[in-house]
C-alpha atoms as a PDB file:
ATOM      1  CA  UNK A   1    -144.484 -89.634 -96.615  1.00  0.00           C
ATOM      2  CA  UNK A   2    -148.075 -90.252 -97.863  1.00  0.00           C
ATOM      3  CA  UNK A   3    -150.832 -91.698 -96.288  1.00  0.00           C
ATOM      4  CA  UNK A   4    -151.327 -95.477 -96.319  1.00  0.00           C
ATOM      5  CA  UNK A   5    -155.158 -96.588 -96.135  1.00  0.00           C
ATOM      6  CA  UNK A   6    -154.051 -99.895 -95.785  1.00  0.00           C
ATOM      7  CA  UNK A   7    -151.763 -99.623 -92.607  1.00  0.00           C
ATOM      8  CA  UNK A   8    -152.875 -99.470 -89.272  1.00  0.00           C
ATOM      9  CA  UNK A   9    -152.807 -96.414 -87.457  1.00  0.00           C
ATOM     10  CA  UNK A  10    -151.793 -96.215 -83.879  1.00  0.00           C
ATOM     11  CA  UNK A  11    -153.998 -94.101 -81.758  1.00  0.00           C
ATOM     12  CA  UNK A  12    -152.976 -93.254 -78.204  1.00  0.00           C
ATOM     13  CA  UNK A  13    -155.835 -93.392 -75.766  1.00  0.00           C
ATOM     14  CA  UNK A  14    -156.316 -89.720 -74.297  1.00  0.00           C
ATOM     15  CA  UNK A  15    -155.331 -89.352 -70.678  1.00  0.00           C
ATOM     16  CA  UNK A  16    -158.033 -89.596 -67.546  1.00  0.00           C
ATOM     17  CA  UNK A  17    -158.134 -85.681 -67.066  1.00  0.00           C
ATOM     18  CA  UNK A  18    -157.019 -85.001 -70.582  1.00  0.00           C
ATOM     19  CA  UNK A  19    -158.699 -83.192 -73.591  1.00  0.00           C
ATOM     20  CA  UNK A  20    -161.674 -85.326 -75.236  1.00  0.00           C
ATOM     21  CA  UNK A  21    -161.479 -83.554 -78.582  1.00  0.00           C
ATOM     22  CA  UNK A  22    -161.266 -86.331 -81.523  1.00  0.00           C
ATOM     23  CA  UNK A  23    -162.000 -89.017 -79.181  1.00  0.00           C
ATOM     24  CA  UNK A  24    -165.033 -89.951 -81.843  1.00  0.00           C
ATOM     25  CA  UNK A  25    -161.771 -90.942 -84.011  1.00  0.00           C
ATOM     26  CA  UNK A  26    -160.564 -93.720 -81.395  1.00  0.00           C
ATOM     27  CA  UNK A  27    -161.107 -97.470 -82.488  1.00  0.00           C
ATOM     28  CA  UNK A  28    -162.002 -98.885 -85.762  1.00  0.00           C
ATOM     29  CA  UNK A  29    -163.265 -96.692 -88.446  1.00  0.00           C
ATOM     30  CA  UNK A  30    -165.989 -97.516 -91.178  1.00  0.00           C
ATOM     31  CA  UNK A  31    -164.974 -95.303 -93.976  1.00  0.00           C
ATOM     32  CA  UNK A  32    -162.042 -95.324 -95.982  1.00  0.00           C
ATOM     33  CA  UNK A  33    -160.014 -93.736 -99.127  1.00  0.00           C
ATOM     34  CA  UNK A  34    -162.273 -94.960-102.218  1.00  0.00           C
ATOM     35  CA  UNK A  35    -161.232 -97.331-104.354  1.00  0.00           C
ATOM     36  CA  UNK A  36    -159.211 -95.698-107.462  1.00  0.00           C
ATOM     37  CA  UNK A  37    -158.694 -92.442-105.280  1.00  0.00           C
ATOM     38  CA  UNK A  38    -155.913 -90.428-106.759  1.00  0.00           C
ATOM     39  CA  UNK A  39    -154.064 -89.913-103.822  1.00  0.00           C
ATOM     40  CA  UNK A  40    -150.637 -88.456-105.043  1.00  0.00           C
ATOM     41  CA  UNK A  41    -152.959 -86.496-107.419  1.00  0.00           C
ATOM     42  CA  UNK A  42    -154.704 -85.374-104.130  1.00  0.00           C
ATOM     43  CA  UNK A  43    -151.608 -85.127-101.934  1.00  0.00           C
ATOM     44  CA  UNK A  44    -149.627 -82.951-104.562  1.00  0.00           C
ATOM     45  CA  UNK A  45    -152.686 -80.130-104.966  1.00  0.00           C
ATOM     46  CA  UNK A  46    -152.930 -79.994-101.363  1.00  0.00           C
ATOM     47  CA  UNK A  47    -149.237 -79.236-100.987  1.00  0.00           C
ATOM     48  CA  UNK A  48    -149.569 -76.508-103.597  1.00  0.00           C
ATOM     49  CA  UNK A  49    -152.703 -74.691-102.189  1.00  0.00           C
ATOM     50  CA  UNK A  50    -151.069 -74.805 -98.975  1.00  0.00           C
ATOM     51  CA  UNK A  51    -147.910 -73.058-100.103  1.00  0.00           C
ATOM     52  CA  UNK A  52    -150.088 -70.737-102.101  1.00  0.00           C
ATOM     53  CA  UNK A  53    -152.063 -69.640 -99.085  1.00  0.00           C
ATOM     54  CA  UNK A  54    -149.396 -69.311 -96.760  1.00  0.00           C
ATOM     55  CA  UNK A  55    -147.526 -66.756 -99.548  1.00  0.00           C
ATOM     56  CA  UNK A  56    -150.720 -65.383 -99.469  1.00  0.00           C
ATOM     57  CA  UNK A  57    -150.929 -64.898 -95.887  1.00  0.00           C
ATOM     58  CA  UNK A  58    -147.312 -63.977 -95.664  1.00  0.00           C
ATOM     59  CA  UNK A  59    -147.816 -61.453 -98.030  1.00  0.00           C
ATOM     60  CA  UNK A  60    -150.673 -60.204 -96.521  1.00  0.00           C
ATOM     61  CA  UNK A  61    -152.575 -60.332 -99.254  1.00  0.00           C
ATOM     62  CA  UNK A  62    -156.423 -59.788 -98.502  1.00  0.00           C
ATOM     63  CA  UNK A  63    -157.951 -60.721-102.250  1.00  0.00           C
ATOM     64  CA  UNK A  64    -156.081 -63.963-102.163  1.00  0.00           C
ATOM     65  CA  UNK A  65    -157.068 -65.241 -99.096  1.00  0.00           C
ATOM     66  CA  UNK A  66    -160.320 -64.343 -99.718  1.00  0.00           C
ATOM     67  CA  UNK A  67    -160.437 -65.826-103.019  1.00  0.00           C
END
């Protein structure tokens, strides 16, 4: 499933004596995908450099990972 820009997001509040990390990413945002953003384009090379780092990493391949 890809991203939607134009659907709204839930975002549970964090609890009282919770963790506070991302809480700068609670209510309404002011930036958004650009207009005429390639996002299967996007969405499809991040799928493949993920797979290729994780063979990588499997691997154990130093040079790669480093590369």
């Amino acid at each position: 499933m890809a991203f939607d820009a134009n659907k709204q997001h839930d975002v549970a509040a964090p609890a009282a004596a919770g963790s506070m990390i991302g809480s700068a990413l609670l209510g309404a945002q002011s930036w958004g995908v650009p207009a005429g953003f390639d996002a299967e384009g996007f969405l499809k090379a991040s799928k493949t450099n993920f797979v290729t780092l994780q063979d990588a990493w499997d691997r154990s391949d130093i040079q790669n990972l480093r590369g």
